[in-house]
PDB file of N, CA and C in Angstrom:
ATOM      1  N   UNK A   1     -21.321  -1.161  -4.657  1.00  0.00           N
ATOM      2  CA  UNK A   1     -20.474  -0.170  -4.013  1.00  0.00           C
ATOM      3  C   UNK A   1     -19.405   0.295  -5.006  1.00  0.00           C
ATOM      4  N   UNK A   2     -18.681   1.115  -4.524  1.00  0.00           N
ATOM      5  CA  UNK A   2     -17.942   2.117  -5.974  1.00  0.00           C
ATOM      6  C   UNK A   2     -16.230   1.490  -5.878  1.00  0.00           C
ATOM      7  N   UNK A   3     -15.685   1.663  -6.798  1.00  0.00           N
ATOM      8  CA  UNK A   3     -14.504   1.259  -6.624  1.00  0.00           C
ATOM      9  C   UNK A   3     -13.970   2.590  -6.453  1.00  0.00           C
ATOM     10  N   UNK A   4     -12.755   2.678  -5.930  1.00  0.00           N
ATOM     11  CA  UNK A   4     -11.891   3.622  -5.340  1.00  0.00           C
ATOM     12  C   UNK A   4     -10.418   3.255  -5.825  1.00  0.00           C
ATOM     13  N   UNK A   5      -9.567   4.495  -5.522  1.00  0.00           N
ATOM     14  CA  UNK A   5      -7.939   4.105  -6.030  1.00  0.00           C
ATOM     15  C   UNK A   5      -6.990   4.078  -4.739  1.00  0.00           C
ATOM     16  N   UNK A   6      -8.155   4.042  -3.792  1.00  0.00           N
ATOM     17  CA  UNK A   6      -7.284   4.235  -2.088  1.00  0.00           C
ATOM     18  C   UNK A   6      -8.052   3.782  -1.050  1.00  0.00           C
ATOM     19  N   UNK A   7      -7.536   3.189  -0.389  1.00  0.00           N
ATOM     20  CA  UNK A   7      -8.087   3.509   1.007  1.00  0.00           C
ATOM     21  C   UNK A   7      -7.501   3.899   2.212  1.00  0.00           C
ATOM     22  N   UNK A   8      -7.718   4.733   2.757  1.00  0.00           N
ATOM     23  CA  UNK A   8      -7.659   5.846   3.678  1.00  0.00           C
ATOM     24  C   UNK A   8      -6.735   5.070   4.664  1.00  0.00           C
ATOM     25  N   UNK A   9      -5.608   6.210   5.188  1.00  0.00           N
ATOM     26  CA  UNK A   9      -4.686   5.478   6.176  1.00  0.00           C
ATOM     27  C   UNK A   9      -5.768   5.637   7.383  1.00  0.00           C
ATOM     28  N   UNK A  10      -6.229   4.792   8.179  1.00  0.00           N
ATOM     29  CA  UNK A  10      -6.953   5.815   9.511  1.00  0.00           C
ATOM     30  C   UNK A  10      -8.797   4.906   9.059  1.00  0.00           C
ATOM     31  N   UNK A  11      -8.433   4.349   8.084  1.00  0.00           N
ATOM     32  CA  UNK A  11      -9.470   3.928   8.031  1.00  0.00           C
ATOM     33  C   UNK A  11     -10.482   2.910   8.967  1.00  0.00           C
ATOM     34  N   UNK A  12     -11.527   3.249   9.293  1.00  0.00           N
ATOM     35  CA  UNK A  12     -12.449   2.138  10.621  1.00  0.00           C
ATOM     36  C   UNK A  12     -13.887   1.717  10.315  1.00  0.00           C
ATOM     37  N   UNK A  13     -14.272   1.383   8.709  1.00  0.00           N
ATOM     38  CA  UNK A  13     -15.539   1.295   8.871  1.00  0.00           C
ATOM     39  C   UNK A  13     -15.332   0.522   7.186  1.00  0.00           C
ATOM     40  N   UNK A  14     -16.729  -0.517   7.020  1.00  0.00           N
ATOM     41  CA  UNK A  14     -16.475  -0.908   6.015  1.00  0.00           C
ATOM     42  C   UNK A  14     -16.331  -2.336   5.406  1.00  0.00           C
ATOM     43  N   UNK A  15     -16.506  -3.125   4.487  1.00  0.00           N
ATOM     44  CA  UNK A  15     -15.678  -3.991   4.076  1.00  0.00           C
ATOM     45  C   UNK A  15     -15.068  -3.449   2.802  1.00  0.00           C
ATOM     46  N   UNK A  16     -14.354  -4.205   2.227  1.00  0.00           N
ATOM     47  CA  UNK A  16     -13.038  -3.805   1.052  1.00  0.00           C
ATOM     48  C   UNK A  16     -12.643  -4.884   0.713  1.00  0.00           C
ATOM     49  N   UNK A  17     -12.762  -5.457  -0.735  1.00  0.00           N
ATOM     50  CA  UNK A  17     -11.951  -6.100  -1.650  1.00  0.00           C
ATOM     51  C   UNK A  17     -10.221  -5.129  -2.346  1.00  0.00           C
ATOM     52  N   UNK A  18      -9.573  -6.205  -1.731  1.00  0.00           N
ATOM     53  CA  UNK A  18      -8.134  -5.356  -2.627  1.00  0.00           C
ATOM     54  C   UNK A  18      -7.883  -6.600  -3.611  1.00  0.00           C
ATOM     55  N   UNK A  19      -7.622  -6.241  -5.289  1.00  0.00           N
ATOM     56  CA  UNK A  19      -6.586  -7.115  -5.897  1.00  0.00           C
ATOM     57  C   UNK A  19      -5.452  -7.010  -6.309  1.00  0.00           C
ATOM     58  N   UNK A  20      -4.616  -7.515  -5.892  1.00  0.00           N
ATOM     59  CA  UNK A  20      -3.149  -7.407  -5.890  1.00  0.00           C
ATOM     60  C   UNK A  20      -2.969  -7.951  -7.689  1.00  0.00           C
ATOM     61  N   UNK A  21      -1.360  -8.296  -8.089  1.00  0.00           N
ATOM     62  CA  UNK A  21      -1.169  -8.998  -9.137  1.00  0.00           C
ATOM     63  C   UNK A  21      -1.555 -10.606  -8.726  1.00  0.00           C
ATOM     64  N   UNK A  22      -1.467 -10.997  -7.449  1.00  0.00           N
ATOM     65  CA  UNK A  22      -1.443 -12.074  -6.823  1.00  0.00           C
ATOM     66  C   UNK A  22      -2.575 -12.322  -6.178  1.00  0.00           C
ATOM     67  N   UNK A  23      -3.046 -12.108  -5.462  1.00  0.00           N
ATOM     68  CA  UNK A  23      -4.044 -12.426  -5.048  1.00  0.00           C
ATOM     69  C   UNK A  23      -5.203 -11.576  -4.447  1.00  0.00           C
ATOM     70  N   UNK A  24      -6.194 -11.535  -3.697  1.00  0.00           N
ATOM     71  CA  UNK A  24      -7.038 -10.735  -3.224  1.00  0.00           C
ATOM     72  C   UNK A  24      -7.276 -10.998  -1.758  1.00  0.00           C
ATOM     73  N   UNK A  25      -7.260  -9.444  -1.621  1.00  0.00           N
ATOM     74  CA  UNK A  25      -7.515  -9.562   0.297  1.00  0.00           C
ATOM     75  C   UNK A  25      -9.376  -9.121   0.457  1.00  0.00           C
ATOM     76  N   UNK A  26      -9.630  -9.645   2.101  1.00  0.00           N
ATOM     77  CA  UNK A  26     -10.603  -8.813   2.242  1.00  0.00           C
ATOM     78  C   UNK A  26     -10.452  -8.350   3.481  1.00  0.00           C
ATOM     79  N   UNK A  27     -10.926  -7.092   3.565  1.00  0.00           N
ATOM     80  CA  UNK A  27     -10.179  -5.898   4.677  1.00  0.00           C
ATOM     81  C   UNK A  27     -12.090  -6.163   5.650  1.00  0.00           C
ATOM     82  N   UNK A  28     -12.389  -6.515   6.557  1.00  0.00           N
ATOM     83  CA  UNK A  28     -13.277  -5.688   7.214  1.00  0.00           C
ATOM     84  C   UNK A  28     -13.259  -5.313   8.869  1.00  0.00           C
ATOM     85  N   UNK A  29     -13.249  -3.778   8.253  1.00  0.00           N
ATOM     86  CA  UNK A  29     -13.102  -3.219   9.327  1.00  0.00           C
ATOM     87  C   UNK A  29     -14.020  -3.130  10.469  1.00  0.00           C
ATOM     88  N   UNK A  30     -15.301  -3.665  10.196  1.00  0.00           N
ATOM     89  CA  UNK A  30     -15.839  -3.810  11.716  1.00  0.00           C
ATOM     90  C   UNK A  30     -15.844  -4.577  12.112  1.00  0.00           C
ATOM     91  N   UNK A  31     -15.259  -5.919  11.718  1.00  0.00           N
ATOM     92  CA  UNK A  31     -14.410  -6.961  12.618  1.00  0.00           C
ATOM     93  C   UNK A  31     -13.286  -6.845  13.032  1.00  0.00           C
ATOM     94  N   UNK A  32     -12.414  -6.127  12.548  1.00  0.00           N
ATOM     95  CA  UNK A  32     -10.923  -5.883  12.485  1.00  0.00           C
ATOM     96  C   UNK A  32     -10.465  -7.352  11.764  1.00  0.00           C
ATOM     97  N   UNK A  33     -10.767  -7.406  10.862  1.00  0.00           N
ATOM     98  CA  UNK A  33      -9.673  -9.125  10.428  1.00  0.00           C
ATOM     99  C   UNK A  33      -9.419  -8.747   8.980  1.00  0.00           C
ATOM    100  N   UNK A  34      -8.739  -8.974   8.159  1.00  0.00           N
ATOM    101  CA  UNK A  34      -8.028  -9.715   6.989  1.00  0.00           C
ATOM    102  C   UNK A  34      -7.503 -10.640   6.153  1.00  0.00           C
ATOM    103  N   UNK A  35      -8.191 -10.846   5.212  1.00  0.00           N
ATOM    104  CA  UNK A  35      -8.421 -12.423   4.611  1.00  0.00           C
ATOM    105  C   UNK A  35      -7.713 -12.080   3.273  1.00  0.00           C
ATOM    106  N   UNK A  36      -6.831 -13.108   3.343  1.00  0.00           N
ATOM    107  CA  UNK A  36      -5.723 -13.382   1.613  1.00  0.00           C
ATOM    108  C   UNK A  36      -6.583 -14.705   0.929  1.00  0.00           C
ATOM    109  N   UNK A  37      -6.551 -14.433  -0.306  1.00  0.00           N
ATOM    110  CA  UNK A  37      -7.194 -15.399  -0.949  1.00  0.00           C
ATOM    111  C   UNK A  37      -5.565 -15.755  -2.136  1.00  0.00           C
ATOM    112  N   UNK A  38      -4.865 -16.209  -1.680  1.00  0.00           N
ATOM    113  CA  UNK A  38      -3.503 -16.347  -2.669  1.00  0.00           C
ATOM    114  C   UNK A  38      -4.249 -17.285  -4.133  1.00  0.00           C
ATOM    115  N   UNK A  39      -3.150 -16.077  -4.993  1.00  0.00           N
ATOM    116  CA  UNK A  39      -3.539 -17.075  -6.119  1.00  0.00           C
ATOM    117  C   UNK A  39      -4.636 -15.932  -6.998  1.00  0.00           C
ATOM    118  N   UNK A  40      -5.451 -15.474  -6.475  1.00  0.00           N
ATOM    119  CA  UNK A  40      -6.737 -15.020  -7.079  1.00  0.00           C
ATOM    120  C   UNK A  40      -6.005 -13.719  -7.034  1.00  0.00           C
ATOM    121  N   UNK A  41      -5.657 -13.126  -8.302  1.00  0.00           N
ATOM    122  CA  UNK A  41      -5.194 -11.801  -8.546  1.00  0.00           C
ATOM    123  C   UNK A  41      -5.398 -11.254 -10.318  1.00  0.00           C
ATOM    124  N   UNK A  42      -4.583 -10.354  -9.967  1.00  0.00           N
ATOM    125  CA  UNK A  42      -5.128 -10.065 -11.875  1.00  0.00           C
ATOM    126  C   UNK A  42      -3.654  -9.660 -12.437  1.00  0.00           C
ATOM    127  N   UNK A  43      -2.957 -10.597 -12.986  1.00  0.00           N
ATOM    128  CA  UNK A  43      -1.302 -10.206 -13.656  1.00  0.00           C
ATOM    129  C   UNK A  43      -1.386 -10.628 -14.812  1.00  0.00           C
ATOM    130  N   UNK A  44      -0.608  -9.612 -16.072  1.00  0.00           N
ATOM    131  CA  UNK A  44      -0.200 -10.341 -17.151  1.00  0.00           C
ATOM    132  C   UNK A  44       1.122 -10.762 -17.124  1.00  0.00           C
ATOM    133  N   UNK A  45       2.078 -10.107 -16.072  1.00  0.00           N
ATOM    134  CA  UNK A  45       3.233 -10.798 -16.287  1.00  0.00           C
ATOM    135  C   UNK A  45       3.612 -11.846 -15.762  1.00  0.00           C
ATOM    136  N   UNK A  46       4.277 -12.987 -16.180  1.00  0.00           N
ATOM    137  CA  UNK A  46       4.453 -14.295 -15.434  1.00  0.00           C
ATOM    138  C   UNK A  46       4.953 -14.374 -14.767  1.00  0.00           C
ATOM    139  N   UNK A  47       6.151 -13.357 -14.422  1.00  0.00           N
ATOM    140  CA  UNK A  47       7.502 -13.286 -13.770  1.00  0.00           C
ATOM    141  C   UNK A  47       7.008 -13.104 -12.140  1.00  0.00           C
ATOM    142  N   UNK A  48       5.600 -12.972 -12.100  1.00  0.00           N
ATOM    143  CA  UNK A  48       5.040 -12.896 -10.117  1.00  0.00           C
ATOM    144  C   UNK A  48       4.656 -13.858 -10.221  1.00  0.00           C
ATOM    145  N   UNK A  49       5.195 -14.734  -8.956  1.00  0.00           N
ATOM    146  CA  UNK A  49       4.464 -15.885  -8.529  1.00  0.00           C
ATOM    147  C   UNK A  49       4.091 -15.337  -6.714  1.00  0.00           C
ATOM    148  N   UNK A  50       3.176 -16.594  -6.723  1.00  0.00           N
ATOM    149  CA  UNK A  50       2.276 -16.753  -5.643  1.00  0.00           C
ATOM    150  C   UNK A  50       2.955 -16.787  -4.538  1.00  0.00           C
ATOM    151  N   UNK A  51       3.629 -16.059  -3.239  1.00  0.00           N
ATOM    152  CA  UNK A  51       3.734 -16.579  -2.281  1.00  0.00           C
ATOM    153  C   UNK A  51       2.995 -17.529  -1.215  1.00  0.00           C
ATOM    154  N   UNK A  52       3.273 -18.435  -0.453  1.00  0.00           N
ATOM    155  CA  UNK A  52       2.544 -18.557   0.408  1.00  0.00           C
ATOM    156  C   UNK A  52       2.251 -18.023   1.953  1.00  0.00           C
ATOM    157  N   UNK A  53       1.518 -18.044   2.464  1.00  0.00           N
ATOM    158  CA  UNK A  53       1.842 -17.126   3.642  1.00  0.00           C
ATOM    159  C   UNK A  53       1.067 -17.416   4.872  1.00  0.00           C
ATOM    160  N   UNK A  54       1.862 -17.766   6.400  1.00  0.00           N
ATOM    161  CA  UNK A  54       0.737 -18.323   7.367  1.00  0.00           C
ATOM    162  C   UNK A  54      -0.772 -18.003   7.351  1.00  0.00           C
ATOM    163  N   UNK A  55      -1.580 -18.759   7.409  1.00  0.00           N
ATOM    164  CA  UNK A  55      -2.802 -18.584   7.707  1.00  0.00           C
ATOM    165  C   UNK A  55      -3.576 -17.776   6.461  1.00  0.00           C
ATOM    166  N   UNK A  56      -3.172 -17.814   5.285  1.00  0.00           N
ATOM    167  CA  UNK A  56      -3.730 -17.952   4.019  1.00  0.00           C
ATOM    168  C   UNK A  56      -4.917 -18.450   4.214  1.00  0.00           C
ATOM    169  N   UNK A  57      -5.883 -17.731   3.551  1.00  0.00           N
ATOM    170  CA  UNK A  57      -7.805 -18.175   3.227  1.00  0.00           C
ATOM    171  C   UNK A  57      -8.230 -18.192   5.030  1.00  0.00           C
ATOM    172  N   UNK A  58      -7.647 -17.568   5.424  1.00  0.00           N
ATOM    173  CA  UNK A  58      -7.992 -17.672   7.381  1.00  0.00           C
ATOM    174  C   UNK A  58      -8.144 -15.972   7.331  1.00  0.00           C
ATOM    175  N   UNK A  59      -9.256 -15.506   8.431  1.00  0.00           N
ATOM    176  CA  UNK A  59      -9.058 -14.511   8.824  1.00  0.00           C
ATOM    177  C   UNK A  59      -7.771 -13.602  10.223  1.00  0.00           C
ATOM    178  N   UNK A  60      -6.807 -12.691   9.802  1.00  0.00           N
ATOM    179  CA  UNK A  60      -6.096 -12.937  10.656  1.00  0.00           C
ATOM    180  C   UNK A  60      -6.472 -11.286  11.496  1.00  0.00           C
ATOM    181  N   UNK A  61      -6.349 -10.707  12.531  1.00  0.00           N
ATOM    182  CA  UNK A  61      -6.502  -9.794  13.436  1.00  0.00           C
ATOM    183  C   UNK A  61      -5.935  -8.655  12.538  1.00  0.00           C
ATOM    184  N   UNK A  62      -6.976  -7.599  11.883  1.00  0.00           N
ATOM    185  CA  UNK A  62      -6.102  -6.407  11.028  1.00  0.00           C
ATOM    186  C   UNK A  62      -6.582  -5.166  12.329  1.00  0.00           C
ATOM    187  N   UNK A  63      -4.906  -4.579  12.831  1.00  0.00           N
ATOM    188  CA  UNK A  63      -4.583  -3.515  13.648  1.00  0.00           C
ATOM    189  C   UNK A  63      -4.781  -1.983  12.793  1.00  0.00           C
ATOM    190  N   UNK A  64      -4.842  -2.071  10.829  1.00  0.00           N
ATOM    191  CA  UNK A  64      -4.638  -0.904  10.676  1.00  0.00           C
ATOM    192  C   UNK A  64      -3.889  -1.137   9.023  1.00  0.00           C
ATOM    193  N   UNK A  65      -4.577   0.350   8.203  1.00  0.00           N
ATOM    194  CA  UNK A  65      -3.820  -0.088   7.011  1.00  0.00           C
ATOM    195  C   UNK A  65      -2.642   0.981   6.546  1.00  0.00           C
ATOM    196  N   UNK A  66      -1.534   0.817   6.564  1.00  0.00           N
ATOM    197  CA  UNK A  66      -0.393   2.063   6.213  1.00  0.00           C
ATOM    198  C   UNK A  66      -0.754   2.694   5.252  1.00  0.00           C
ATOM    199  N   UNK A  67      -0.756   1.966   3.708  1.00  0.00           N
ATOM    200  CA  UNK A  67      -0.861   2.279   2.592  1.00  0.00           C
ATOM    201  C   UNK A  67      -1.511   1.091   1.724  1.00  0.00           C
ATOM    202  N   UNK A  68      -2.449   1.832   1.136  1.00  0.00           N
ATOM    203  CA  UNK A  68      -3.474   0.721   0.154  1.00  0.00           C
ATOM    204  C   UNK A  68      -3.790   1.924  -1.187  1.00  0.00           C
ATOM    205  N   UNK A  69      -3.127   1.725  -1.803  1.00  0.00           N
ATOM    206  CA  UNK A  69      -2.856   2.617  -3.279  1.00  0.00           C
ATOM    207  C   UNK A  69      -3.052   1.737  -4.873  1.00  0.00           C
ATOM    208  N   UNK A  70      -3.528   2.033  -5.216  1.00  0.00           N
ATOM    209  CA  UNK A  70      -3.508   1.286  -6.773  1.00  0.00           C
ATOM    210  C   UNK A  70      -2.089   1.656  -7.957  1.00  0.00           C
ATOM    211  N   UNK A  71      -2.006   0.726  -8.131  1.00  0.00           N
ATOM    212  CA  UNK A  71      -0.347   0.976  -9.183  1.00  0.00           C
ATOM    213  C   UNK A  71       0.538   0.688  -8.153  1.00  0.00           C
ATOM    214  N   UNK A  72       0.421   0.515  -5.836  1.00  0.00           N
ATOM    215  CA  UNK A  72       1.417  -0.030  -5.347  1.00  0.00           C
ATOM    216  C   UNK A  72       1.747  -0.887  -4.388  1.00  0.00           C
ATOM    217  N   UNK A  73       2.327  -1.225  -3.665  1.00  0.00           N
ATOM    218  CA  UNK A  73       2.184  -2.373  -3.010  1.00  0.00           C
ATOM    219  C   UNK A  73       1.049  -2.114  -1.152  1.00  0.00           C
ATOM    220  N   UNK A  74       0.232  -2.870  -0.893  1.00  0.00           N
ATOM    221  CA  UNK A  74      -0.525  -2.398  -0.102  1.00  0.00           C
ATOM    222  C   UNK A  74       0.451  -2.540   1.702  1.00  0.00           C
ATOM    223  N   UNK A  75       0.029  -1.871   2.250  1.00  0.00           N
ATOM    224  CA  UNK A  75       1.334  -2.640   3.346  1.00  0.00           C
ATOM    225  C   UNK A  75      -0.365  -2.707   4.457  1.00  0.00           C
ATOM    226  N   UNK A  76      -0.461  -3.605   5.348  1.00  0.00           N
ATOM    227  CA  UNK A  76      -1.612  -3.733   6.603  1.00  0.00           C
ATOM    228  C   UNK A  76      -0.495  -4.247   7.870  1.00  0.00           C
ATOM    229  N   UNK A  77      -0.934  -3.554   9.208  1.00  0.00           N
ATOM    230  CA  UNK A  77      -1.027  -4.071   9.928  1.00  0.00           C
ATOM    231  C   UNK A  77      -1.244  -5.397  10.418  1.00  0.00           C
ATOM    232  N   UNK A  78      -0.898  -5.997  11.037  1.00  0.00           N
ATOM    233  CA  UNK A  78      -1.497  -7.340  11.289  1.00  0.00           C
ATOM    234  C   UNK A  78      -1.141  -7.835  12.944  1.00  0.00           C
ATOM    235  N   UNK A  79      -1.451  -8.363  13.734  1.00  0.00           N
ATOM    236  CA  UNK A  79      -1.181  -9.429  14.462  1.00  0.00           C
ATOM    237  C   UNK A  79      -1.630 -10.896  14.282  1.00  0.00           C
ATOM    238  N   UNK A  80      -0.158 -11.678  15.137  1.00  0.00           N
ATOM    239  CA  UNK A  80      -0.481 -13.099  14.301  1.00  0.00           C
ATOM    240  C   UNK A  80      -1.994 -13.319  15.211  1.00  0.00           C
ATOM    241  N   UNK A  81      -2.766 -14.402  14.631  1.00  0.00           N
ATOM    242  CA  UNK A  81      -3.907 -14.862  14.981  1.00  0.00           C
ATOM    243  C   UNK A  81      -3.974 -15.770  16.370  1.00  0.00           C
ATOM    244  N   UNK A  82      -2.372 -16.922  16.444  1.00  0.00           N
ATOM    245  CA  UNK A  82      -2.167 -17.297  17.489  1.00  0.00           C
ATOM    246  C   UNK A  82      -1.601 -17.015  18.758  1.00  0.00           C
ATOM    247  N   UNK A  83      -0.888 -15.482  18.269  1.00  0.00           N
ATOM    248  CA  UNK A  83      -0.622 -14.514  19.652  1.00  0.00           C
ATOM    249  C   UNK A  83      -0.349 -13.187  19.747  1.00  0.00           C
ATOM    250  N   UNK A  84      -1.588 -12.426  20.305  1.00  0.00           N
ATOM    251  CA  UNK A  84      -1.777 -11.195  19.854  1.00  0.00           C
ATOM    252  C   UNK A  84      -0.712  -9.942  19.937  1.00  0.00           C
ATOM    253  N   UNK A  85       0.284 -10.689  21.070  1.00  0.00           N
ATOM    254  CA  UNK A  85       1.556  -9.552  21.298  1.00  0.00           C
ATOM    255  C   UNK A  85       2.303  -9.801  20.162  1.00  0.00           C
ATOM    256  N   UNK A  86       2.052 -10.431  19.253  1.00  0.00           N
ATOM    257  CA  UNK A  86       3.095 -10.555  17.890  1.00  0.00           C
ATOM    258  C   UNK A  86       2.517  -9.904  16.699  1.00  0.00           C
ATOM    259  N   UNK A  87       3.085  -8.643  16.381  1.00  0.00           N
ATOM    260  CA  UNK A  87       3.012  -7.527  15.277  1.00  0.00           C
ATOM    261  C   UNK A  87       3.436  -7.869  14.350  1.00  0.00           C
ATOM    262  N   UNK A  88       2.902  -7.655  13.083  1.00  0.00           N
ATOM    263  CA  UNK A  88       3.861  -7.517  11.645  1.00  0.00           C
ATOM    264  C   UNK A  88       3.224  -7.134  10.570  1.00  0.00           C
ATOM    265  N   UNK A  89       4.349  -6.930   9.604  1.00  0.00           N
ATOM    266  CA  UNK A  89       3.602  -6.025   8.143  1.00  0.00           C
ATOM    267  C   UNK A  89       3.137  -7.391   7.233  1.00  0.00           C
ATOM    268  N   UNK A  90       2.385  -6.776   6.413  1.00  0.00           N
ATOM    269  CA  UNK A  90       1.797  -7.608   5.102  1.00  0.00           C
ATOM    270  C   UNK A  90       1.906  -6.693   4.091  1.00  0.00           C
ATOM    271  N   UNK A  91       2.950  -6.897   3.554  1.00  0.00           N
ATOM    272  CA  UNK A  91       3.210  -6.012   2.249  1.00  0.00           C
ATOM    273  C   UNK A  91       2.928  -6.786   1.103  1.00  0.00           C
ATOM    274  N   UNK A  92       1.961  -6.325   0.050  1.00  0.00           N
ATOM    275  CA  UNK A  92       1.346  -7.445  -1.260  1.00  0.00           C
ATOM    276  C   UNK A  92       2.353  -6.794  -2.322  1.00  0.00           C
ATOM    277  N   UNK A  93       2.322  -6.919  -3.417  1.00  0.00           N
ATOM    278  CA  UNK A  93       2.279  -7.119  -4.621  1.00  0.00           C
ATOM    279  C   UNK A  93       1.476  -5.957  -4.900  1.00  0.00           C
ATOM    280  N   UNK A  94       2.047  -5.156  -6.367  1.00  0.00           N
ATOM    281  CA  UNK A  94       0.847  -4.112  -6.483  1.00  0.00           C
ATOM    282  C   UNK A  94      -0.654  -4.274  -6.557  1.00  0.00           C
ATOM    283  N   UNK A  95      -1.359  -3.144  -5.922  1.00  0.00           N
ATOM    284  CA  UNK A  95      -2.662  -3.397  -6.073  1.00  0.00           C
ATOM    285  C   UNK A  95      -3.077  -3.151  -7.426  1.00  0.00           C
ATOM    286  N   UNK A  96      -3.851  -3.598  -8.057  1.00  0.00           N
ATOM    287  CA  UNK A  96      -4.695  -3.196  -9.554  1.00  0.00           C
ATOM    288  C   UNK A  96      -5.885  -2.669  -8.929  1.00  0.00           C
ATOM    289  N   UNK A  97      -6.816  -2.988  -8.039  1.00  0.00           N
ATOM    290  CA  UNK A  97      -8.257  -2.272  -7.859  1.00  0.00           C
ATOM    291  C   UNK A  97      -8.566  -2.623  -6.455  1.00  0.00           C
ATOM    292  N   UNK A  98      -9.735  -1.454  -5.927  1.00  0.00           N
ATOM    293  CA  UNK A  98      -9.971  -1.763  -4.475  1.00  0.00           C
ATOM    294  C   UNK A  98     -11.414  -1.468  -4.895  1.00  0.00           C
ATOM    295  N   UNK A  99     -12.034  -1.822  -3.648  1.00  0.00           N
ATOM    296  CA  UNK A  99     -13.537  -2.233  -4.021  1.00  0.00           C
ATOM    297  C   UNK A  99     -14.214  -1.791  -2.620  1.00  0.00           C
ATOM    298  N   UNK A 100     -14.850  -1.143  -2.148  1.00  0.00           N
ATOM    299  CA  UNK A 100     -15.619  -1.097  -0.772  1.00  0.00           C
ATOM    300  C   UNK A 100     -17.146  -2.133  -1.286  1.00  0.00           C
ATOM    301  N   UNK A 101     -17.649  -3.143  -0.339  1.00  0.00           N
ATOM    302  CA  UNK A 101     -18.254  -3.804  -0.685  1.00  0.00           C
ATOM    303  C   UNK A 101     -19.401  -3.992   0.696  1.00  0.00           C
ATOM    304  N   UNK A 102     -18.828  -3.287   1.746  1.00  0.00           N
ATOM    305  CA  UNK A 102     -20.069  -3.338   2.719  1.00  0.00           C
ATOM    306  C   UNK A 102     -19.525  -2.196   3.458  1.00  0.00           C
TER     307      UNK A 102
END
């Protein structure tokens, strides 16, 4: 599948590799979920370190993506996994590359 420098606000179909400086997500949208793989990213500078973040290497409920841009920080939708009335952002680290992969 082709790499791309975006993915679409509005987007509903698909899977997607993002790599941050930090780590790599996987977006698929016909499950609706989102998976952080912390750690696995592509940086030369040392000065980013790894956050950690609930439910890391878990798939968590993805509502939707704001902005997923290369050269900036990706922001997703999310609800937590253990209760769906609880909203929040996931803002990464710049992206370096996005990947559609299914």
């Amino acid at each position: 599948m082709p790499r791309t420098s975006v993915i679409p606000a509005g987007t509903r179909e698909g899977v997607w590799t993002v790599v941050t400086h930090t780590s790599t997500y996987v977006l698929d949208f016909e499950e609706m979920t989102l998976l952080r793989a912390p750690g696995v990213g592509r940086h030369s500078d040392e000065h980013w370190e790894v956050s950690e973040l609930r439910r890391d290497s878990e798939d968590i409920p993805l509502l939707g993506v704001k902005e997923c841009t290369v050269g900036r920080p990706a922001q997703f939708w999310v609800a937590a996994a253990d209760d769906p009335d609880v909203r929040t952002w996931r803002i990464t680290t710049p992206v370096v590359e996005i990947e559609r992969i299914g």
